[in-house]
C-alpha atoms as a PDB file:
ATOM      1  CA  UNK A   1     -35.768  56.789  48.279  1.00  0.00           C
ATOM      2  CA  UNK A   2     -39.473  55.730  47.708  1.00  0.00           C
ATOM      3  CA  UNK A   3     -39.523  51.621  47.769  1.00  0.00           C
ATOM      4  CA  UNK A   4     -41.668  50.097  44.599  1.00  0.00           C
ATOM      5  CA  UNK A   5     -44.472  49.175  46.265  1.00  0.00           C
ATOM      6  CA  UNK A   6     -45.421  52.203  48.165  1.00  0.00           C
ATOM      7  CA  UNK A   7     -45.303  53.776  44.448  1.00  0.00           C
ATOM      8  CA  UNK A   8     -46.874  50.923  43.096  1.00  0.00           C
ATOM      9  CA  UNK A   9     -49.866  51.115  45.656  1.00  0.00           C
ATOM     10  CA  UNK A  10     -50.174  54.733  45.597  1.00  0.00           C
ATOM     11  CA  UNK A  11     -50.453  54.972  41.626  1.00  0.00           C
ATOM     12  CA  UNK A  12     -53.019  52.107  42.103  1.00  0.00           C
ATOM     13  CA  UNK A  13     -54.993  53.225  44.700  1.00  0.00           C
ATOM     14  CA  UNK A  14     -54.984  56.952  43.192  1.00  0.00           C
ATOM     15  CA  UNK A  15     -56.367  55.682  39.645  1.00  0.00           C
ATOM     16  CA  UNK A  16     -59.276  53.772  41.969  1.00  0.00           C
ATOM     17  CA  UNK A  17     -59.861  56.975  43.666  1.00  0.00           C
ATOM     18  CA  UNK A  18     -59.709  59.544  40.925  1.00  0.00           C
ATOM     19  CA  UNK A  19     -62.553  57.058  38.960  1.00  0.00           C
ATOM     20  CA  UNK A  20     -64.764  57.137  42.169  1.00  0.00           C
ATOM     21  CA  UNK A  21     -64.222  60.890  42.707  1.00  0.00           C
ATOM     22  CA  UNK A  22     -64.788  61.411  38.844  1.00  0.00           C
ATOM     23  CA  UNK A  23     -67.689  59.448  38.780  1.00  0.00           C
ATOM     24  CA  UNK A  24     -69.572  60.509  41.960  1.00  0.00           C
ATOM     25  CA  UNK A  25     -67.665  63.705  43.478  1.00  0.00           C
ATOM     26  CA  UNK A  26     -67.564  61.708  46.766  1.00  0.00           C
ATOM     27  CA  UNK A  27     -64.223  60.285  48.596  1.00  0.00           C
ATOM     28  CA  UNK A  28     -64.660  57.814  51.494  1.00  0.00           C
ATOM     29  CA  UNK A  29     -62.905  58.009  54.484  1.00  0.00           C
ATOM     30  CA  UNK A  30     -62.042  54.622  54.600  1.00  0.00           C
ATOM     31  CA  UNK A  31     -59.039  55.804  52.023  1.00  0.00           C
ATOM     32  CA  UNK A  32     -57.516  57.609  54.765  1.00  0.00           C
ATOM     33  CA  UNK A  33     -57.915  54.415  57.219  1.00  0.00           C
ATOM     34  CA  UNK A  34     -56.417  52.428  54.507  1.00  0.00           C
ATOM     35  CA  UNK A  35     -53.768  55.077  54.280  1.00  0.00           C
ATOM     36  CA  UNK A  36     -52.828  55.267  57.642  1.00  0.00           C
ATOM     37  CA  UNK A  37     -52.517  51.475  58.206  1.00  0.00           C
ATOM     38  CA  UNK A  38     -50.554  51.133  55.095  1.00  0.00           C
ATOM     39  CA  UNK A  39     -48.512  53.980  56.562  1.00  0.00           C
ATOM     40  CA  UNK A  40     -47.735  51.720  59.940  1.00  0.00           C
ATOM     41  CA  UNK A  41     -47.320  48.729  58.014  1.00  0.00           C
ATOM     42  CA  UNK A  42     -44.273  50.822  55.799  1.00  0.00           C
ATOM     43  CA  UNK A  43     -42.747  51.848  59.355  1.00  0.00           C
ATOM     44  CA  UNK A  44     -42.098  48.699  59.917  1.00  0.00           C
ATOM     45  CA  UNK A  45     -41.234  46.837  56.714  1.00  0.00           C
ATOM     46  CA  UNK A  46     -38.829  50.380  55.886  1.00  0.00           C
ATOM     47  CA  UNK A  47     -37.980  52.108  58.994  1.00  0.00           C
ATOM     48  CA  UNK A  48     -35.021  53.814  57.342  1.00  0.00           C
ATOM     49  CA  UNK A  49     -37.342  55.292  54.861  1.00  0.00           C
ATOM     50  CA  UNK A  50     -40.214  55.685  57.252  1.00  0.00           C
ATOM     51  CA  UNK A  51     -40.249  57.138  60.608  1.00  0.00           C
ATOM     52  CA  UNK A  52     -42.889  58.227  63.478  1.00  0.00           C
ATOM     53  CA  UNK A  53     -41.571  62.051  63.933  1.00  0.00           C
ATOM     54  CA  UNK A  54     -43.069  65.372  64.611  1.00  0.00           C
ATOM     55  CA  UNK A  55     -41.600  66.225  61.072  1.00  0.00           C
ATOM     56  CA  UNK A  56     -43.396  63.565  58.755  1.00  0.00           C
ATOM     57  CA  UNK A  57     -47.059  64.737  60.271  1.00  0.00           C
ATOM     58  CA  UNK A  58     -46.296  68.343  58.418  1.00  0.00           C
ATOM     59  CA  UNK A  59     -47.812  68.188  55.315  1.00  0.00           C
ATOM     60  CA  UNK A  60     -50.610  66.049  56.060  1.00  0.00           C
ATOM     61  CA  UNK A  61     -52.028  68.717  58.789  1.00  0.00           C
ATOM     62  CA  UNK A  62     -51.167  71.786  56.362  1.00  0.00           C
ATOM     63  CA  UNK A  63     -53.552  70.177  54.027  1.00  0.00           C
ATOM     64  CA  UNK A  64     -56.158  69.065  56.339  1.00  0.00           C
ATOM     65  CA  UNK A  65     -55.741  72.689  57.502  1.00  0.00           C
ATOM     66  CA  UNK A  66     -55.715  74.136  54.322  1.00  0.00           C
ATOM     67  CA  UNK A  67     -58.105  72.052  52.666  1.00  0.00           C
ATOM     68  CA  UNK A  68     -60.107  73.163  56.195  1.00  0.00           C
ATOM     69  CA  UNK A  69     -60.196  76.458  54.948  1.00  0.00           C
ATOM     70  CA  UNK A  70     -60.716  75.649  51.295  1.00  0.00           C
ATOM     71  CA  UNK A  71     -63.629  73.525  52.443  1.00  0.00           C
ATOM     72  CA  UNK A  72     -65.385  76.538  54.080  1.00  0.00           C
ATOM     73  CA  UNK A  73     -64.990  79.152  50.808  1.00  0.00           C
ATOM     74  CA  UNK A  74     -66.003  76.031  49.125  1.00  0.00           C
ATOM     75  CA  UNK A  75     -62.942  75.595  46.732  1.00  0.00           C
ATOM     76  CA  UNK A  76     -62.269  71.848  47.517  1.00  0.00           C
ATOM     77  CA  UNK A  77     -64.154  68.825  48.717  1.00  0.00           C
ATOM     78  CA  UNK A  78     -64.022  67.818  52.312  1.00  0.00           C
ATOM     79  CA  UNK A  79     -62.542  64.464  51.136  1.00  0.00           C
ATOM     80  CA  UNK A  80     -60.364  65.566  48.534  1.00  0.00           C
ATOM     81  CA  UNK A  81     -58.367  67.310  51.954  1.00  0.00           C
ATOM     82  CA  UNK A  82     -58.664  64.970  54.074  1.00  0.00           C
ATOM     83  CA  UNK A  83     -57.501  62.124  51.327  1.00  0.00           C
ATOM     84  CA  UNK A  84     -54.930  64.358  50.549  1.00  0.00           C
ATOM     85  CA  UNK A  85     -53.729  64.506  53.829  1.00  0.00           C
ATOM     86  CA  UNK A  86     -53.345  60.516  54.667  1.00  0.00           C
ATOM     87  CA  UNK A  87     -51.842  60.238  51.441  1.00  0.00           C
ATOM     88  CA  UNK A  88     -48.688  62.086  52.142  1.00  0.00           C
ATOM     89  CA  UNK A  89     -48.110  60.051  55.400  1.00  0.00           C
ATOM     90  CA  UNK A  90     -47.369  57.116  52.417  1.00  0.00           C
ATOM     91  CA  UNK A  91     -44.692  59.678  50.901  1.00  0.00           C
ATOM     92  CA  UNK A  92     -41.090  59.987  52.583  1.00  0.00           C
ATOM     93  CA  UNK A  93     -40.753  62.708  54.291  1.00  0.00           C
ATOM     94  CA  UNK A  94     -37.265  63.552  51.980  1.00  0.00           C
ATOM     95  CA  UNK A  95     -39.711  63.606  49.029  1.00  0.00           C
ATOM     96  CA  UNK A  96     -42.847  65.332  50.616  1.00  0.00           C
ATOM     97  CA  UNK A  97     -41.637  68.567  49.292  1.00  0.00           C
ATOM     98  CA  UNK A  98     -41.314  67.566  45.491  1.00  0.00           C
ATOM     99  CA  UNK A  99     -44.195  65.479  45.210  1.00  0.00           C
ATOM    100  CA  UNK A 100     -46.007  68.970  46.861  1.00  0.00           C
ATOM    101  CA  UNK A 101     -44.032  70.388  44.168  1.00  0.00           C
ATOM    102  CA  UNK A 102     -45.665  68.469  41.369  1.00  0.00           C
ATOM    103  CA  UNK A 103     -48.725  68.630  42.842  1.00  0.00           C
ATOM    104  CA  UNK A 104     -48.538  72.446  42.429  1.00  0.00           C
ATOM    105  CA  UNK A 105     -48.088  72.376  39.034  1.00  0.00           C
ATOM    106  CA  UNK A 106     -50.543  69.707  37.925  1.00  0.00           C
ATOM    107  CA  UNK A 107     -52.846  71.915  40.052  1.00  0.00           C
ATOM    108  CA  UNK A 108     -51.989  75.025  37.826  1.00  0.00           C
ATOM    109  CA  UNK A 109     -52.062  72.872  34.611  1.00  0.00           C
ATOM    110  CA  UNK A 110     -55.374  72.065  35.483  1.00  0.00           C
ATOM    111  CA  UNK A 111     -56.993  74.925  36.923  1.00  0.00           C
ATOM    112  CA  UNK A 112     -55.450  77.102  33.903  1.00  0.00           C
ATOM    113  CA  UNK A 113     -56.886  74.391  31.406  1.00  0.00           C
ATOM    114  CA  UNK A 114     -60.339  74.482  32.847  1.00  0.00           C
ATOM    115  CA  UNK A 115     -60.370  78.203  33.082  1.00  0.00           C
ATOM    116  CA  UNK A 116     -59.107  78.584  29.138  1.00  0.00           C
ATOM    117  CA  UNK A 117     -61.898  75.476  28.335  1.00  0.00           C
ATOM    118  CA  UNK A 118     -64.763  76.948  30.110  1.00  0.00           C
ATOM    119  CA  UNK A 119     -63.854  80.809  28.907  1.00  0.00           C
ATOM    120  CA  UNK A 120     -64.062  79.569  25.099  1.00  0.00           C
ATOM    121  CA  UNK A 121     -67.015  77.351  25.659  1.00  0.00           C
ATOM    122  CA  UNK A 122     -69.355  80.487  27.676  1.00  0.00           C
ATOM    123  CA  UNK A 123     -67.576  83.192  25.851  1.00  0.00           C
ATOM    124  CA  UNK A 124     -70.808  84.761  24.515  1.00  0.00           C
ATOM    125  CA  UNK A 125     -72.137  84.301  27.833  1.00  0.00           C
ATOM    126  CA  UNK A 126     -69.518  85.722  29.553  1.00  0.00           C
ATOM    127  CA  UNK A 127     -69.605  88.743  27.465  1.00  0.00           C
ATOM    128  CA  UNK A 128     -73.124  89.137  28.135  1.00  0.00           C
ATOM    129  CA  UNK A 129     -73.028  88.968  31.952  1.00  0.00           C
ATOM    130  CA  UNK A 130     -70.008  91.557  31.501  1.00  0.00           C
ATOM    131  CA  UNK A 131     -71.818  94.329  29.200  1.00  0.00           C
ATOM    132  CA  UNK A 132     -74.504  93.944  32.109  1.00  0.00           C
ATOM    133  CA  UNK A 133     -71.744  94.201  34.779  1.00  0.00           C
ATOM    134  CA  UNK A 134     -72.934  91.115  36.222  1.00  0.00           C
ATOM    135  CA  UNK A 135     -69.976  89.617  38.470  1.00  0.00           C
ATOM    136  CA  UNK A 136     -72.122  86.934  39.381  1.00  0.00           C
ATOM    137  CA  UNK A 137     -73.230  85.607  36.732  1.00  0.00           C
ATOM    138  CA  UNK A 138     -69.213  85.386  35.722  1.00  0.00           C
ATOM    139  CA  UNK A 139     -68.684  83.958  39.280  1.00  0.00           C
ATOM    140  CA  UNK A 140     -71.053  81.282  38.472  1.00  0.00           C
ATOM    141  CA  UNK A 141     -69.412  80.276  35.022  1.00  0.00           C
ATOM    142  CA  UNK A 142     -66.312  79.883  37.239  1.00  0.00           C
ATOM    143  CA  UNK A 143     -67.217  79.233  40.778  1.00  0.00           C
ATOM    144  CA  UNK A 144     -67.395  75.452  40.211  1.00  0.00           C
ATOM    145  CA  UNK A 145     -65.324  73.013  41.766  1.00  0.00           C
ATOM    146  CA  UNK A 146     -63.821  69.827  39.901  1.00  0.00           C
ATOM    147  CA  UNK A 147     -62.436  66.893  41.435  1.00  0.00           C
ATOM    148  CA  UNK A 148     -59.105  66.838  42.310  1.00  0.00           C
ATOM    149  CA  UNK A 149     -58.393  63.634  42.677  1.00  0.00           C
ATOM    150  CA  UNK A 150     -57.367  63.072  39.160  1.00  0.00           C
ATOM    151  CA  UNK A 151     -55.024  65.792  39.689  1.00  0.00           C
ATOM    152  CA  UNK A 152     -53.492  64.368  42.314  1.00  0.00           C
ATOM    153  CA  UNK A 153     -52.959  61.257  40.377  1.00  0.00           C
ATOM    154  CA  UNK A 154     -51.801  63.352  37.302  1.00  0.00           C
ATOM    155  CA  UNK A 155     -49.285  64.717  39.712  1.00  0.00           C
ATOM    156  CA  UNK A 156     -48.225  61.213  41.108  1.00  0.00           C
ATOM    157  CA  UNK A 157     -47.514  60.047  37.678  1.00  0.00           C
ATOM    158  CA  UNK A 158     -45.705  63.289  36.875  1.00  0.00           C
ATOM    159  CA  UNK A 159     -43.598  62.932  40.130  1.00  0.00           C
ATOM    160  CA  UNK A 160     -43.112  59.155  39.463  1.00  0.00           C
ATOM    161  CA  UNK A 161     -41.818  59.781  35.757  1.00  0.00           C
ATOM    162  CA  UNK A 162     -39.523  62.357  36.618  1.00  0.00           C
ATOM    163  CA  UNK A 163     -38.017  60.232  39.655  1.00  0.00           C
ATOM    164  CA  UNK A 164     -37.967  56.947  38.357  1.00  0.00           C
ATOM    165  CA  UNK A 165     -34.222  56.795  39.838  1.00  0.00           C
ATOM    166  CA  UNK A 166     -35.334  57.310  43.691  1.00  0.00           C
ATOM    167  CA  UNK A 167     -37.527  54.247  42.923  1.00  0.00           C
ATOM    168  CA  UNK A 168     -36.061  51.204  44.710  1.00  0.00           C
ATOM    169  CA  UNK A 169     -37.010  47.516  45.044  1.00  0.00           C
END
């Protein structure tokens, strides 16, 4: 069960933080300060729904991990990760897996739309670079990272619509 207002300020705070990250491809770590007080402050308002265990700090360090690694073959932002990461201390840990889940596919929704959208748009290029045999140049046309916090927020909103019922006041 995911009370209203941890929804609520998650939705909010993830349509601040997708803008910002849109706008200039930077996330402050404050977010994950403001995370992880929010995250105490739910422990103690909803202690039935949120609890200090080995088992809830799972997901947030496999994608500070994760987003570690992706950070060093730069795939992903530093921030993106390590917002990432606070953010699922504000999810219950009976729902960490299906929000992941959405998350997954918004992720594939995305990446596949961006890959059809930029392959149509640098088509002529892209044949060019591959009559030369130039991977590179390809790798270029590709190799660029987006933000993801919009996808995370396209995933919350996903998640949220298709479990209205778990929301409680």
């Amino acid at each position: 069960m995911l009370p209203i207002v941890a929804y609520l300020f998650i939705s909010i705070q993830l349509l601040f933080v997708a803008y910002i990250d849109f706008k200039t491809k930077k996330i402050s770590n404050m977010w994950m300060l403001i995370n992880f007080i929010f995250f105490v402050v739910l422990t103690l308002v909803f202690p039935d729904i949120y609890k200090w265990s080995l088992q809830v700090f799972l997901f947030p360090a496999a994608f500070l991990f994760v987003g570690f690694a992706l950070f060093l073959m730069n795939i992903m932002g530093g921030g993106d990760s390590k917002y990432l990461s606070s953010l699922y201390f504000l999810v219950p840990l009976q729902l960490q897996e299906s929000a992941f889940t959405y998350l997954l596919y918004a992720t594939v929704l995305v990446g596949s739309s961006l890959l059809v959208f930029n392959t149509l748009k640098y088509l002529d290029i892209i044949v060019i670079h591959f009559r030369m045999r130039d991977i590179a140049g390809i790798k270029r046309i590709f190799g660029k990272k987006f933000t993801y916090a919009p996808v995370i927020f396209i995933a919350w909103m996903w998640f949220g619509w298709q479990n209205y019922k778990i929301l409680t006041f």
